[in-house]
Protein backbone atom coordinates (compact mmCIF):
# COMPACT_ATOMS: atom_id res chain seq x y z
CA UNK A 1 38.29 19.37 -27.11
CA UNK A 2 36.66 20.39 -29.90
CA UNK A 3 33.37 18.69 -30.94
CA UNK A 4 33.82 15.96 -28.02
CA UNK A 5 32.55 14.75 -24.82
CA UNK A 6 33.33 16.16 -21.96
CA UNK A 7 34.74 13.73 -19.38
CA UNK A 8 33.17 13.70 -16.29
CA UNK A 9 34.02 12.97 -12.12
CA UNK A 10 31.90 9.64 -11.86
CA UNK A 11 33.29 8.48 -15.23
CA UNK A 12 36.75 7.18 -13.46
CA UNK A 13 35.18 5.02 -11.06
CA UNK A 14 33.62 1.36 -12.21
CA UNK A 15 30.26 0.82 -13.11
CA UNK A 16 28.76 -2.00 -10.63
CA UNK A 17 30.60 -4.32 -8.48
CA UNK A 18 33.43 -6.06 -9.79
CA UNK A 19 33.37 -9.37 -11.27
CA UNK A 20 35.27 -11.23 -9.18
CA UNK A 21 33.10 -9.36 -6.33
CA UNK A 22 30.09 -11.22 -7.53
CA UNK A 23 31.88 -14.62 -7.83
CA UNK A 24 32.99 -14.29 -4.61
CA UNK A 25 29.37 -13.94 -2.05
CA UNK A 26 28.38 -16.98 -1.00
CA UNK A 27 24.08 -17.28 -0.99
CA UNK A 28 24.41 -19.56 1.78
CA UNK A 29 26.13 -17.59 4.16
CA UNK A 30 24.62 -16.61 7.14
CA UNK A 31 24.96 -12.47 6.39
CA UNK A 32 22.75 -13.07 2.83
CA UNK A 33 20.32 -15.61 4.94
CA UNK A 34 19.53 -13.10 7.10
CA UNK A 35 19.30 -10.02 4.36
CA UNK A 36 17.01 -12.45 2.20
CA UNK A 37 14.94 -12.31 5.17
CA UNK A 38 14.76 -8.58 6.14
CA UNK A 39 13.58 -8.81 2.28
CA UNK A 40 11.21 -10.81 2.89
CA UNK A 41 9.95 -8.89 5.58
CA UNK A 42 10.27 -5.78 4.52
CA UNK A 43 7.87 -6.95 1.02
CA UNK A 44 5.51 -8.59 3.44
CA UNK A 45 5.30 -5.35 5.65
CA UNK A 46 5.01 -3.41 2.16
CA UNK A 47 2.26 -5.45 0.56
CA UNK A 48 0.11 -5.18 4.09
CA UNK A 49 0.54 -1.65 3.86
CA UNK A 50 -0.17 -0.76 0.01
CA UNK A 51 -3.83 -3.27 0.77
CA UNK A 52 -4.51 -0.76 3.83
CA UNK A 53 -4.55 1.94 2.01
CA UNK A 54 -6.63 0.78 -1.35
CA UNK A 55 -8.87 -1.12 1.83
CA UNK A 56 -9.19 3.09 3.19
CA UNK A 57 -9.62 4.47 0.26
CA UNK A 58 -12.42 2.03 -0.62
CA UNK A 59 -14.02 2.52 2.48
CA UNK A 60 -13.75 7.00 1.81
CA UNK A 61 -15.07 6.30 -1.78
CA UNK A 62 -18.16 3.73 -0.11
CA UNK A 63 -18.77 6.18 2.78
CA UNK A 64 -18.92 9.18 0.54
CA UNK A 65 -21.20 7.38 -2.02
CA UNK A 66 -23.55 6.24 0.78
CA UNK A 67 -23.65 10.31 2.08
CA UNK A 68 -24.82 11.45 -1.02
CA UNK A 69 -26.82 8.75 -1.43
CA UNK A 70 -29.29 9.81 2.15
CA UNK A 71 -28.79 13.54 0.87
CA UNK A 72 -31.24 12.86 -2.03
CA UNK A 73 -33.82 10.74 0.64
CA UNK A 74 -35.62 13.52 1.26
CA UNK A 75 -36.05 15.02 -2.44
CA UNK A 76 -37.08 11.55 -3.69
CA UNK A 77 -40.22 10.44 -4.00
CA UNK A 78 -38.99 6.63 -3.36
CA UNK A 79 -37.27 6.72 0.51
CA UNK A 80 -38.11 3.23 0.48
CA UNK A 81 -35.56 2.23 -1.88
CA UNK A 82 -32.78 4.86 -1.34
CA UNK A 83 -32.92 3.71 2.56
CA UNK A 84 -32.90 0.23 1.36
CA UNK A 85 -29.80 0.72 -1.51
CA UNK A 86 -27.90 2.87 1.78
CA UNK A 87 -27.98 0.03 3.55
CA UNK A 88 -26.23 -1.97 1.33
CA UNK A 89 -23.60 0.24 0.81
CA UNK A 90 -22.77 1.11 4.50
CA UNK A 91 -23.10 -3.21 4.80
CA UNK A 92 -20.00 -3.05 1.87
CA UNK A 93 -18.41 -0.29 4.19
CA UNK A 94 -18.56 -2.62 7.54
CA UNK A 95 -17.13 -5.52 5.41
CA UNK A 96 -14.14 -3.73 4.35
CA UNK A 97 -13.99 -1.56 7.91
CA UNK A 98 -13.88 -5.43 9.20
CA UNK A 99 -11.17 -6.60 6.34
CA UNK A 100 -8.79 -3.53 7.90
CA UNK A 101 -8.94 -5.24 11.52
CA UNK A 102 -8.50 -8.32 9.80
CA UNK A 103 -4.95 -7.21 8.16
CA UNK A 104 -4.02 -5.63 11.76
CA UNK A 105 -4.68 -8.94 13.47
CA UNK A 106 -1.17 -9.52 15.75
CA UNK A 107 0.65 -6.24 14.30
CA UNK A 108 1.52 -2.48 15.94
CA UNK A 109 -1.62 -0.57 14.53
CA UNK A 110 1.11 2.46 14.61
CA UNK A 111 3.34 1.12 12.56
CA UNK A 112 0.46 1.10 9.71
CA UNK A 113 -1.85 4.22 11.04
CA UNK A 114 -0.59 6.30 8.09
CA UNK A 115 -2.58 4.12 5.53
CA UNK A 116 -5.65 4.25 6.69
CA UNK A 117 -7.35 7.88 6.11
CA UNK A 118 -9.49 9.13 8.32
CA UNK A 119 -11.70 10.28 5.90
């Protein structure tokens, strides 16, 4: 047509499931008992993972920090102190190295060895 829309394929079929569709599921039943707790699962699993990997890249960021850190030991005139502020960093480093093992208390380290970096 002139000046119009043109139709498209996906514009026959309905948008959503049907009303009476939705009226229909029961919450209780068994099938959406045991989806609502793959859900639950699957979020828990999620969560554990997305706190690995801000836990690793912490622990990159505090490593790297700490490197550059003894790199300037022996320019400076105060070793003292730079030895002494290392050590607290790598301490921070151990903490959140321990806070990893922690999370992977009881679970397949595999299933979550792709969030933690090796770096």
């Amino acid at each position: 047509g002139s000046g119009g829309f043109r139709k498209r394929k996906h514009d026959n079929f309905p948008h959503g499931p049907r009303r009476e569709e939705k009226e229909n599921v029961n919450p209780s039943s068994a099938l959406m008992t045991s989806f609502k707790s793959f859900q639950l699962e699957l979020d828990t699993r999620h969560d554990k993972y997305e706190r690995l990997v801000k836990l690793s890249r912490d622990i990159t960021i505090e490593s790297k920090r700490t490197i550059f850190l003894l790199h300037r030991f022996t320019s400076a005139p105060n070793g003292e102190e730079i030895l002494n502020e290392s050590e607290v960093k790598l301490d921070a480093v151990r903490r959140k190295i321990k806070q990893v093992a922690q999370e992977l208390i009881g679970e397949d380290m595999y299933q979550f060895h792709r969030a933690i970096s090796p770096g």
